[in-house]
N, C-alpha and C. Protein backbone atom coordinates (compact mmCIF):
# COMPACT_ATOMS: atom_id res chain seq x y z
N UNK A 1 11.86 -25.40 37.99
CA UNK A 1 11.11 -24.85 36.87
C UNK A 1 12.03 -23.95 36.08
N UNK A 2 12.22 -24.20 34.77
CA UNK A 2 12.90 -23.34 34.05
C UNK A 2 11.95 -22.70 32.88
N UNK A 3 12.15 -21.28 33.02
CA UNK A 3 11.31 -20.67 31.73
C UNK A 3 12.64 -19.56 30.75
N UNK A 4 11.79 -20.33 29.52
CA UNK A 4 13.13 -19.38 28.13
C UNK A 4 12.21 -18.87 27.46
N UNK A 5 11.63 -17.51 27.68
CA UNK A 5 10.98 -16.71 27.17
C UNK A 5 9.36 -16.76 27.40
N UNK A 6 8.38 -17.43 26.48
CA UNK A 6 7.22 -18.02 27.10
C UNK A 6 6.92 -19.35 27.01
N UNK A 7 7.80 -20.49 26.96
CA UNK A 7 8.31 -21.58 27.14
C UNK A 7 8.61 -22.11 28.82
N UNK A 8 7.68 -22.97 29.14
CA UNK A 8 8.09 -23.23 30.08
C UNK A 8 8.51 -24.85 30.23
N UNK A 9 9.58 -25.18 31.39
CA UNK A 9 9.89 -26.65 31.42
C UNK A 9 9.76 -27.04 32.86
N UNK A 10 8.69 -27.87 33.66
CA UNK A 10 8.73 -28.11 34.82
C UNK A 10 7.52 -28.25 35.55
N UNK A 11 7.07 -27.25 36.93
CA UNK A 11 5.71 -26.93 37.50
C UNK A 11 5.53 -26.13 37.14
N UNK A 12 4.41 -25.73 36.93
CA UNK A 12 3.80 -24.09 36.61
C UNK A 12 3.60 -23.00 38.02
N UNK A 13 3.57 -23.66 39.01
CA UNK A 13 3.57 -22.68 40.15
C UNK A 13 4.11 -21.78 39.75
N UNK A 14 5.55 -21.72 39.59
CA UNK A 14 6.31 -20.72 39.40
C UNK A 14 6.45 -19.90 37.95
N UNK A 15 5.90 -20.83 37.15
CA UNK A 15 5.64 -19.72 35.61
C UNK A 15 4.78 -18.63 35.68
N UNK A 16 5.31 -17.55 35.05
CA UNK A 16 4.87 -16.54 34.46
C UNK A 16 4.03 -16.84 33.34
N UNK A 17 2.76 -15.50 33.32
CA UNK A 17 2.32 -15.55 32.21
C UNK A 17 2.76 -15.19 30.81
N UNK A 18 2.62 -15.49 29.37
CA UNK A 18 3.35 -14.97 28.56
C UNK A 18 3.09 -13.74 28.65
N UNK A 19 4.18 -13.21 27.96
CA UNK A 19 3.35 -11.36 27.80
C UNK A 19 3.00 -11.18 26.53
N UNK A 20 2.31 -9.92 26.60
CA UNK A 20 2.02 -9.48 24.83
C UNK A 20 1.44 -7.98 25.84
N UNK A 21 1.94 -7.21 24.76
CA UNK A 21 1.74 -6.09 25.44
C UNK A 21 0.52 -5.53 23.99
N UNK A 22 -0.30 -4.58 24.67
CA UNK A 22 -1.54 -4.41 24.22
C UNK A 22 -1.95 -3.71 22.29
N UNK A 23 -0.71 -3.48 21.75
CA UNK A 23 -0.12 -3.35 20.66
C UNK A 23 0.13 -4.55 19.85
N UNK A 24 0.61 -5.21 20.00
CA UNK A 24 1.10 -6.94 19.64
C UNK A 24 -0.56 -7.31 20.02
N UNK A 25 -1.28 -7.12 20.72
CA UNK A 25 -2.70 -7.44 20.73
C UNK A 25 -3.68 -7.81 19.45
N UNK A 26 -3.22 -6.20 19.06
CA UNK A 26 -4.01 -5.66 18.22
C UNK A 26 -3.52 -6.22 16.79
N UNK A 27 -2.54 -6.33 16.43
CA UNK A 27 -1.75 -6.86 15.32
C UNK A 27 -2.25 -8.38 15.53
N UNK A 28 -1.94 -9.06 16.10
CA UNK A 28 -2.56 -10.38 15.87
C UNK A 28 -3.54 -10.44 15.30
N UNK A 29 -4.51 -10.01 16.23
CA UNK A 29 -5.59 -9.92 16.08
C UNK A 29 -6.46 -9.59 14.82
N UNK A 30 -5.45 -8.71 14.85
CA UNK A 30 -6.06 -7.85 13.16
C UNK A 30 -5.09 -8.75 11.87
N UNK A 31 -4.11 -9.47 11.81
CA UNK A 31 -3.61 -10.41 10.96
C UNK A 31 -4.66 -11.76 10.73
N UNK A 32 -4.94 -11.67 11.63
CA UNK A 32 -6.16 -12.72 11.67
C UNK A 32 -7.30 -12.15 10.81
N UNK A 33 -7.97 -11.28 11.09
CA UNK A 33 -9.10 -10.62 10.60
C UNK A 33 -8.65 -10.67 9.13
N UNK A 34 -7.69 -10.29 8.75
CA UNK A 34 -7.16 -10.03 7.49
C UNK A 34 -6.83 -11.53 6.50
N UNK A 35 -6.28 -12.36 6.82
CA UNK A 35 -6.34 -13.74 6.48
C UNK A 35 -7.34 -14.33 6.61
N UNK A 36 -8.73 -13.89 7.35
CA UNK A 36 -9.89 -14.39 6.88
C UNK A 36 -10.69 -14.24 5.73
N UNK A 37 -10.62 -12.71 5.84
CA UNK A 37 -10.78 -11.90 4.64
C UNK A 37 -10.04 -12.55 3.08
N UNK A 38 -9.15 -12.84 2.99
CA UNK A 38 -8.31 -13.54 2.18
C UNK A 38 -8.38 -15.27 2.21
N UNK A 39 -8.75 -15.67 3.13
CA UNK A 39 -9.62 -17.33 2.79
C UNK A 39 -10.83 -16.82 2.07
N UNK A 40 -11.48 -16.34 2.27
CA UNK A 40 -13.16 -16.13 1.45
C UNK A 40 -12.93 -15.86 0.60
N UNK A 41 -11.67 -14.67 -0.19
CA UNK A 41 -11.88 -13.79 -1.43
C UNK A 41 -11.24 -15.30 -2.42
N UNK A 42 -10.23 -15.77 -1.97
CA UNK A 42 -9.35 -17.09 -2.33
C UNK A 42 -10.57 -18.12 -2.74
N UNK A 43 -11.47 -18.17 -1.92
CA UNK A 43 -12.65 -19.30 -2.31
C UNK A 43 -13.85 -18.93 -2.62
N UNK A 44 -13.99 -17.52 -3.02
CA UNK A 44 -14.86 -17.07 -4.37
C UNK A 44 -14.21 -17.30 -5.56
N UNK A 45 -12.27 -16.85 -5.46
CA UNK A 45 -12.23 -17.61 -6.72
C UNK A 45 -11.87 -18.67 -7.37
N UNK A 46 -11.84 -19.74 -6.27
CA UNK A 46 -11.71 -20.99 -6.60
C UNK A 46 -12.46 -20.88 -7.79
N UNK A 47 -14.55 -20.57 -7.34
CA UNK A 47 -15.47 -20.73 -8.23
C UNK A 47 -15.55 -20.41 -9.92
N UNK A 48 -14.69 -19.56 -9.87
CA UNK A 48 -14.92 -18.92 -11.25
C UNK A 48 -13.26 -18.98 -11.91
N UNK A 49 -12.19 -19.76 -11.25
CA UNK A 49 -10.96 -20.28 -11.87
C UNK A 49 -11.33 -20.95 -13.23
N UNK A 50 -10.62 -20.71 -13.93
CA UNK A 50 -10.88 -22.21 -15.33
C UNK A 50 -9.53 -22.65 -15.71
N UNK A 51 -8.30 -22.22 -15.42
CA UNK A 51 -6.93 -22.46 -15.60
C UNK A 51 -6.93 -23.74 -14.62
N UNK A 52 -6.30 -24.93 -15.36
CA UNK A 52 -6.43 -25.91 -13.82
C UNK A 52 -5.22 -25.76 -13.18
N UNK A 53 -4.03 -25.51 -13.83
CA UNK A 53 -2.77 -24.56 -12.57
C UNK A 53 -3.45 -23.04 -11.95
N UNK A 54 -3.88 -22.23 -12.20
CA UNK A 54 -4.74 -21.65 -11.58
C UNK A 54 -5.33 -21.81 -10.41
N UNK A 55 -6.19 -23.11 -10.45
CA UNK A 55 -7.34 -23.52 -9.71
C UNK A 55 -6.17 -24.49 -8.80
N UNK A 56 -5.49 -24.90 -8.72
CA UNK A 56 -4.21 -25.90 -8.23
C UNK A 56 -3.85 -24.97 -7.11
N UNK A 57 -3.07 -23.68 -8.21
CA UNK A 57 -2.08 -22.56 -7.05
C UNK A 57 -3.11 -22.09 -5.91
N UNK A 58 -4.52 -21.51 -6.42
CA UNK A 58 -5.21 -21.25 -5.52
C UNK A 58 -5.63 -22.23 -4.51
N UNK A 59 -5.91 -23.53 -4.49
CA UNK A 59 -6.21 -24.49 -3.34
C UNK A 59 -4.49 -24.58 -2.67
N UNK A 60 -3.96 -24.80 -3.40
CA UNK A 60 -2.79 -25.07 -2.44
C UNK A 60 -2.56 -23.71 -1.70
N UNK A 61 -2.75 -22.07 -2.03
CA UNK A 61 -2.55 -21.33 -1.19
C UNK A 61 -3.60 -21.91 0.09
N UNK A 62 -3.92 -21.70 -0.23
CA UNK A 62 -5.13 -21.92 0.90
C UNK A 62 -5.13 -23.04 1.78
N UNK A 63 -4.38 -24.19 1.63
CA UNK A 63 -4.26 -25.45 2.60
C UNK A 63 -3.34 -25.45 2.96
N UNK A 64 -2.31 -24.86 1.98
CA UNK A 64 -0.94 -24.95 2.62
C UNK A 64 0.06 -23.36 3.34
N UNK A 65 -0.72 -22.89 3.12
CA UNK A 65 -0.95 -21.14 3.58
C UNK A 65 -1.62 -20.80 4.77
N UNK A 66 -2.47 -20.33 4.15
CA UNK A 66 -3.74 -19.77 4.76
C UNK A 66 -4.37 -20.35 6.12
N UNK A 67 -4.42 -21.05 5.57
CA UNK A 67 -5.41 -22.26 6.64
C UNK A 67 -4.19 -22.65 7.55
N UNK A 68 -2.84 -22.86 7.62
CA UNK A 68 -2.30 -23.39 8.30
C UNK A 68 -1.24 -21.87 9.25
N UNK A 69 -1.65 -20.68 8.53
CA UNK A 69 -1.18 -19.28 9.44
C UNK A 69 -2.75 -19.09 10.38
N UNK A 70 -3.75 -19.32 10.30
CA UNK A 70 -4.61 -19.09 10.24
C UNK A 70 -5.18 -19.84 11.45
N UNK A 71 -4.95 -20.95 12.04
CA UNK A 71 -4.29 -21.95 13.00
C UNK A 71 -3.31 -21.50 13.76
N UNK A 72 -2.42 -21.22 13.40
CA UNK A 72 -1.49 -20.47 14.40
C UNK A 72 -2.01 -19.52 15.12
N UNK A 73 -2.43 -18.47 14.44
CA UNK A 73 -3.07 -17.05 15.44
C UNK A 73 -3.83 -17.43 16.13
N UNK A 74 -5.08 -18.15 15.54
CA UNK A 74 -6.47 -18.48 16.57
C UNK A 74 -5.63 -19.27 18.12
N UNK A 75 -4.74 -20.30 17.73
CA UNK A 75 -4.55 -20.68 19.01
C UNK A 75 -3.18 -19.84 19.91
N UNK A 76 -2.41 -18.64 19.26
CA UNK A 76 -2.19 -17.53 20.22
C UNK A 76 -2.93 -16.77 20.98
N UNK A 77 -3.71 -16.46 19.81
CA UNK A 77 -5.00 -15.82 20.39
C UNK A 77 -6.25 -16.35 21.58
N UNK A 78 -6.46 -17.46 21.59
CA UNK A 78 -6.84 -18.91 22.51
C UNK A 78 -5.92 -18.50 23.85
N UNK A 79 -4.51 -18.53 23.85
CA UNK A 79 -3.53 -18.49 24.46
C UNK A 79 -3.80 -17.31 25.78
N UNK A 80 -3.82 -16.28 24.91
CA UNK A 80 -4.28 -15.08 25.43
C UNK A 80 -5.67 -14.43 25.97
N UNK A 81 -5.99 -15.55 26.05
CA UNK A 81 -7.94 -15.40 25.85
C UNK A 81 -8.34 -13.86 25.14
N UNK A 82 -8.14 -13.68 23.96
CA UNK A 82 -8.12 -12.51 23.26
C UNK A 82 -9.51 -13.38 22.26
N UNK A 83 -10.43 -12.39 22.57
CA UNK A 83 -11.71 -13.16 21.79
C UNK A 83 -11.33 -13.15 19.96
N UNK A 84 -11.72 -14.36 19.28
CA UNK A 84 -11.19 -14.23 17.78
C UNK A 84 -12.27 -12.99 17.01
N UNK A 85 -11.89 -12.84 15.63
CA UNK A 85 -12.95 -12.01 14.87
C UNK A 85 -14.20 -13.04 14.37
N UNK A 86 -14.79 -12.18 14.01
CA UNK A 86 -15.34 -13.11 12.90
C UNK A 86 -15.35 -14.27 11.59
N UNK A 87 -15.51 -15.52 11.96
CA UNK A 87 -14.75 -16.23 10.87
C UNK A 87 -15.81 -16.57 10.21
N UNK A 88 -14.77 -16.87 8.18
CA UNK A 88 -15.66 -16.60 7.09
C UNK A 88 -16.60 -17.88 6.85
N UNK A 89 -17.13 -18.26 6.23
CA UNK A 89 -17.86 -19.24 6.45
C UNK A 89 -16.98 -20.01 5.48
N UNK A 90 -16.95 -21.82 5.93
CA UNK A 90 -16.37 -22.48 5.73
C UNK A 90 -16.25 -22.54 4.17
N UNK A 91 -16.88 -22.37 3.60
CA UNK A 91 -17.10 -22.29 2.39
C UNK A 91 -17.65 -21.49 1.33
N UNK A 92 -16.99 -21.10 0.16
CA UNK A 92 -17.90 -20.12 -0.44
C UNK A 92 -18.34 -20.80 -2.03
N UNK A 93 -19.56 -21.20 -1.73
CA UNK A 93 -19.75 -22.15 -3.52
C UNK A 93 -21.19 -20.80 -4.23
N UNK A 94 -20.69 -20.60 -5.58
CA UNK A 94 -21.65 -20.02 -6.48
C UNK A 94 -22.13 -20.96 -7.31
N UNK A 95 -23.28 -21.12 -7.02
CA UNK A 95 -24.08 -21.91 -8.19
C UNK A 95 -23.70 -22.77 -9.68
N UNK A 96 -23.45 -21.36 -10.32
CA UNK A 96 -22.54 -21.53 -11.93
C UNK A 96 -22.01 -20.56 -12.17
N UNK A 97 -21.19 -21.13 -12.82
CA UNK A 97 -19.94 -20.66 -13.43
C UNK A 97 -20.33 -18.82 -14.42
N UNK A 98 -20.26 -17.92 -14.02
CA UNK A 98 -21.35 -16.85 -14.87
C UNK A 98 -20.08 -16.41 -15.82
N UNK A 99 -19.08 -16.54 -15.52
CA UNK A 99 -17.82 -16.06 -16.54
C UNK A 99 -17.32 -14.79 -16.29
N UNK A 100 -18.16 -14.31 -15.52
CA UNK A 100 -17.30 -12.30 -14.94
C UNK A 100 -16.52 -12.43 -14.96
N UNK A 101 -15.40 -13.25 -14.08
CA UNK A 101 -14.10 -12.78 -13.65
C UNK A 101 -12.64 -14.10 -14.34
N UNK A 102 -12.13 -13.28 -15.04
CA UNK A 102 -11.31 -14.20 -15.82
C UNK A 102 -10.04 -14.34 -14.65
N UNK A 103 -9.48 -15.53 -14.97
CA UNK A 103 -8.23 -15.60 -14.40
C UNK A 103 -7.15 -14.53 -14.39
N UNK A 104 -7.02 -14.01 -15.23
CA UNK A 104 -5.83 -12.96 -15.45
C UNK A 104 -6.45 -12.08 -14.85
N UNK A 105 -7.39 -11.50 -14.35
CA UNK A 105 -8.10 -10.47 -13.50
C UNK A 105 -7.57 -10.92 -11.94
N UNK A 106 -7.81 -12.32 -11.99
CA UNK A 106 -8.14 -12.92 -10.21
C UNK A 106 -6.29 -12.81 -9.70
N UNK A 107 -5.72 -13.23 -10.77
CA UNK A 107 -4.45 -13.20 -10.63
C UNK A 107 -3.82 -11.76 -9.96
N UNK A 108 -4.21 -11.13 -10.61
CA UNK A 108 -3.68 -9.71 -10.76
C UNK A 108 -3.76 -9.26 -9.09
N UNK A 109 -5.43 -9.67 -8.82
CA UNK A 109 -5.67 -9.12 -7.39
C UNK A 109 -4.78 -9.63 -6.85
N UNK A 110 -4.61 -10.72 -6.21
CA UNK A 110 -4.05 -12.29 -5.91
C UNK A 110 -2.40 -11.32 -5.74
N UNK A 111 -1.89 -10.98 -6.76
CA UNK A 111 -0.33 -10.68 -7.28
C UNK A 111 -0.18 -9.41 -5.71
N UNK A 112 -0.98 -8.32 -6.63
CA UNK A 112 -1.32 -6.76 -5.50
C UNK A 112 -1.58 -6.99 -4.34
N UNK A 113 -2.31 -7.96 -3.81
CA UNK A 113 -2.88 -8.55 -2.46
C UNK A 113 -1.13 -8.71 -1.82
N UNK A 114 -0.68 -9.41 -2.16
CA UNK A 114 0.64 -10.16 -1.95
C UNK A 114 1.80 -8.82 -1.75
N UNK A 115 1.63 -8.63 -2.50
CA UNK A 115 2.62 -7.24 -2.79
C UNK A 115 2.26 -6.21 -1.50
N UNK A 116 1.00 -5.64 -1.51
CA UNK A 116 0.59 -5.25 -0.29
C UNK A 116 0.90 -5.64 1.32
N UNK A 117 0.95 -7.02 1.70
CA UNK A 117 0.69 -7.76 2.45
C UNK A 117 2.52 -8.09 3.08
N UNK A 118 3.60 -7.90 1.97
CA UNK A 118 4.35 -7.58 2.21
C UNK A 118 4.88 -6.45 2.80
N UNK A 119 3.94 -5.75 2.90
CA UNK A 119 4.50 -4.49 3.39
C UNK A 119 3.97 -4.46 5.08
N UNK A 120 3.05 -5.25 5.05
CA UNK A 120 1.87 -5.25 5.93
C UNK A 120 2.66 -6.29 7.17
N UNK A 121 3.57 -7.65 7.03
CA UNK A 121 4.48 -8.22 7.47
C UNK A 121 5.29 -7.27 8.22
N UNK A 122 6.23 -6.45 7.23
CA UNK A 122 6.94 -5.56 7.53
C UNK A 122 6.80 -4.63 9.05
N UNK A 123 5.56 -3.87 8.49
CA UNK A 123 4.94 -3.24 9.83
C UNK A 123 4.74 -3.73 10.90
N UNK A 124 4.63 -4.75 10.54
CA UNK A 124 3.68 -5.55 12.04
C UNK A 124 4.97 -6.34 12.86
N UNK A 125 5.92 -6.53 11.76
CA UNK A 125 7.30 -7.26 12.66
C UNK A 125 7.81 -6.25 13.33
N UNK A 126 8.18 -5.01 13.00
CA UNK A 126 8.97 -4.27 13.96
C UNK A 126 8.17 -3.40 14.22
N UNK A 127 6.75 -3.42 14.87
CA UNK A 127 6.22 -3.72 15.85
C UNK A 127 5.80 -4.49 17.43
N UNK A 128 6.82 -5.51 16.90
CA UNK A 128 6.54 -7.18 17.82
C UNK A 128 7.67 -6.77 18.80
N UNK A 129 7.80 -5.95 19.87
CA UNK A 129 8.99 -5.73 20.70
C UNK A 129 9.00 -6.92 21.85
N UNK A 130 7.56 -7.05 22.41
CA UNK A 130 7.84 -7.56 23.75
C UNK A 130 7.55 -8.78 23.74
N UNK A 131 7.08 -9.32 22.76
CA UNK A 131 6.92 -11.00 22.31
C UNK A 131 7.53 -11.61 21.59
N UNK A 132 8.58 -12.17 21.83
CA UNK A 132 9.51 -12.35 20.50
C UNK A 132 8.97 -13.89 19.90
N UNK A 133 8.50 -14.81 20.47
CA UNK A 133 7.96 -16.09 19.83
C UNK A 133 6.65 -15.64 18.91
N UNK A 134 6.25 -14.33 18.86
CA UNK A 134 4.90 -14.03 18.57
C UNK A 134 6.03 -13.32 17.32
N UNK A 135 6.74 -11.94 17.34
CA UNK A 135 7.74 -11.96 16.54
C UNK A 135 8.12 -12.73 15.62
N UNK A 136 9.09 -13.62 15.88
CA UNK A 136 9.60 -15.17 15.10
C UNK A 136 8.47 -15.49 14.60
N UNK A 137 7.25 -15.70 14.85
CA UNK A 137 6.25 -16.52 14.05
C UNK A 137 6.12 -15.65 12.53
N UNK A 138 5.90 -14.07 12.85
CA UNK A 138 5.54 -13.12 12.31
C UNK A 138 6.73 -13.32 11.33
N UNK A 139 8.02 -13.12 11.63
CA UNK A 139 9.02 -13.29 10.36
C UNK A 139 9.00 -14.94 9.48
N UNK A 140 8.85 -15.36 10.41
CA UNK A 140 8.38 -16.92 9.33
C UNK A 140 7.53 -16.37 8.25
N UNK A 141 6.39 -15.88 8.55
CA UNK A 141 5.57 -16.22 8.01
C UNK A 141 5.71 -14.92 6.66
N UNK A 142 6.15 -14.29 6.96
CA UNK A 142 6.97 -12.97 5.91
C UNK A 142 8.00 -13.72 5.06
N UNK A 143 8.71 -14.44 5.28
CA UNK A 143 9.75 -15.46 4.47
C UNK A 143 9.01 -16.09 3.64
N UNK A 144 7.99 -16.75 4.18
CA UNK A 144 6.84 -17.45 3.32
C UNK A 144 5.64 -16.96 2.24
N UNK A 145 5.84 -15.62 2.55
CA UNK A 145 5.22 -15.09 1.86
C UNK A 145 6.05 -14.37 0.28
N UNK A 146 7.42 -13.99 0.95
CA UNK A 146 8.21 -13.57 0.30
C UNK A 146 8.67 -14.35 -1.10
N UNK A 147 8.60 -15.85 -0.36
CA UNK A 147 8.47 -17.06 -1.47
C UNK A 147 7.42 -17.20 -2.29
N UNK A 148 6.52 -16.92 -1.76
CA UNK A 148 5.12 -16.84 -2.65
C UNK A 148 5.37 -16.00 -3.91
N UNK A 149 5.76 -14.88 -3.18
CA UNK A 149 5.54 -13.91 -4.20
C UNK A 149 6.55 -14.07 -4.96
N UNK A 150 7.54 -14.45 -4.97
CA UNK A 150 8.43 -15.40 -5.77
C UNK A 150 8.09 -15.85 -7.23
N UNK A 151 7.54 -17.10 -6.59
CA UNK A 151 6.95 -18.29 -7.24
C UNK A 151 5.82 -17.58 -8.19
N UNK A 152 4.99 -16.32 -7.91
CA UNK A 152 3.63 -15.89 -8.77
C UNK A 152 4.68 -14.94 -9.69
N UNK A 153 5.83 -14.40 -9.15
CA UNK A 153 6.25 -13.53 -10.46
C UNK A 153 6.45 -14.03 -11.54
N UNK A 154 6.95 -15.49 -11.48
CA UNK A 154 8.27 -16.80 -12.44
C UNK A 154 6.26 -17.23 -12.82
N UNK A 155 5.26 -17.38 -12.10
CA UNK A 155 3.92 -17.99 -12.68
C UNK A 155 3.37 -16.76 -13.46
N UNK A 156 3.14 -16.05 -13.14
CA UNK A 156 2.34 -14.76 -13.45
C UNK A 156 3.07 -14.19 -15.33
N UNK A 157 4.35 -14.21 -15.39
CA UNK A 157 5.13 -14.21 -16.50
C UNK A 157 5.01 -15.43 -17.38
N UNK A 158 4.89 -16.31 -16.65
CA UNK A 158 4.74 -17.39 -17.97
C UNK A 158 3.42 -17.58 -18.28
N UNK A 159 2.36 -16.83 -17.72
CA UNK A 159 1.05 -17.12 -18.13
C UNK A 159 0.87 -16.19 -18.64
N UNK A 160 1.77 -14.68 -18.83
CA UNK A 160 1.52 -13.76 -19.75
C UNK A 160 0.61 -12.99 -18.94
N UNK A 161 0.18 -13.15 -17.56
CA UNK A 161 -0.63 -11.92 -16.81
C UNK A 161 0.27 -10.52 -16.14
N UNK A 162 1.27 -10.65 -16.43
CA UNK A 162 1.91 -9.68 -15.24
C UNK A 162 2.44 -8.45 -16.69
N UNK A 163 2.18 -7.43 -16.16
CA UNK A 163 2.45 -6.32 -17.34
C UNK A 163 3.92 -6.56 -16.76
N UNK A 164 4.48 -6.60 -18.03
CA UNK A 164 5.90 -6.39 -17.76
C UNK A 164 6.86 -5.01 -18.08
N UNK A 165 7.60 -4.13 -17.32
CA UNK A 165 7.93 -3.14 -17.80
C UNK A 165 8.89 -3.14 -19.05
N UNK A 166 9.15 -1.85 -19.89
CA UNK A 166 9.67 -2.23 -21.33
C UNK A 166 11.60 -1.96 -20.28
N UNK A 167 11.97 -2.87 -21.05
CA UNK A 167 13.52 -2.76 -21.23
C UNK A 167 14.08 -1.16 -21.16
N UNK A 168 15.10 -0.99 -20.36
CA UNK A 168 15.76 0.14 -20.22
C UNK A 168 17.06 -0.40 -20.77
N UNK A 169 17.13 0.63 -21.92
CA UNK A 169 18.85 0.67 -22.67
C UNK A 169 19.28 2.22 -22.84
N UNK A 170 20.76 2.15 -22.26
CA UNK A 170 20.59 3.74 -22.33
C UNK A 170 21.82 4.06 -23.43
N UNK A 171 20.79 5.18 -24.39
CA UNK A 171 21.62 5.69 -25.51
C UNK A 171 21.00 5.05 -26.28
């Protein structure tokens, strides 16, 4: 039986359980809670999108994001028999279209959310001491985000939503 970290190759007699020490618990756990929170707010505004790149960026966060970090934790969490949070309901549909919330509003959150959430990566990675595959997942998924936020600055500018600061010339 050979084990490389919480990887095992062989019988299990002799494997160890993974570890996660009770800190790394809580961070999962609560990354989860938080990306649920952010599938629901994401598919309220599917409803009231009218940009169809808009309505595009937002489904693809969400299938190709969200939903697929979102999968990962639950089955660490599975792993650990660490009970999940509350999950959002599969779907969030409003009736009609009432017009409250314009795109350049949803964006904005969407932008700050991101911006935030970067920081929120940050914390929670060098935090991750005694799990390093739980770690590694955590910096993936900070790279990926990092790209995101990328991609919405180069979007957010060409759609004219992102206040842009004025030019510094000195003298």
């Amino acid at each position: 039986m050979v084990q490389i970290g919480n990887y095992h190759l062989g019988k299990a007699e002799t494997a160890t359980k993974p570890t996660l020490d009770c800190g790394e618990a809580f961070l999962l756990w609560d990354m989860l809670a938080s990306r649920y929170d952010i599938i629901e707010m994401t598919q309220l505004f599917q409803n009231f999108a009218h940009d169809p790149d808009f309505k595009y960026l937002l489904q693809r966060g969400l299938t190709k994001t969200l939903e697929k970090e979102v999968n990962m934790m639950e089955r660490e969490l599975n792993r650990y028999n660490i009970p999940l949070p509350s999950r959002p309901p599969k779907s969030v549909r409003i009736p009609a279209d009432t017009g409250i919330l314009e795109d350049r509003f949803m964006f904005k959150q969407i932008f700050t959310g991101i911006q935030a959430f970067l920081d929120n990566h940050a914390r929670t990675i060098r935090s991750i001491i005694t799990n390093d595959p739980l770690r590694d997942m955590f910096i993936n998924f900070a790279k990926e985000e990092f790209d995101i936020f990328n991609d919405l600055c180069k979007y957010g500018k060409t759609k004219g939503w992102l206040d842009i600061p004025p030019k510094y010339s000195s003298g």
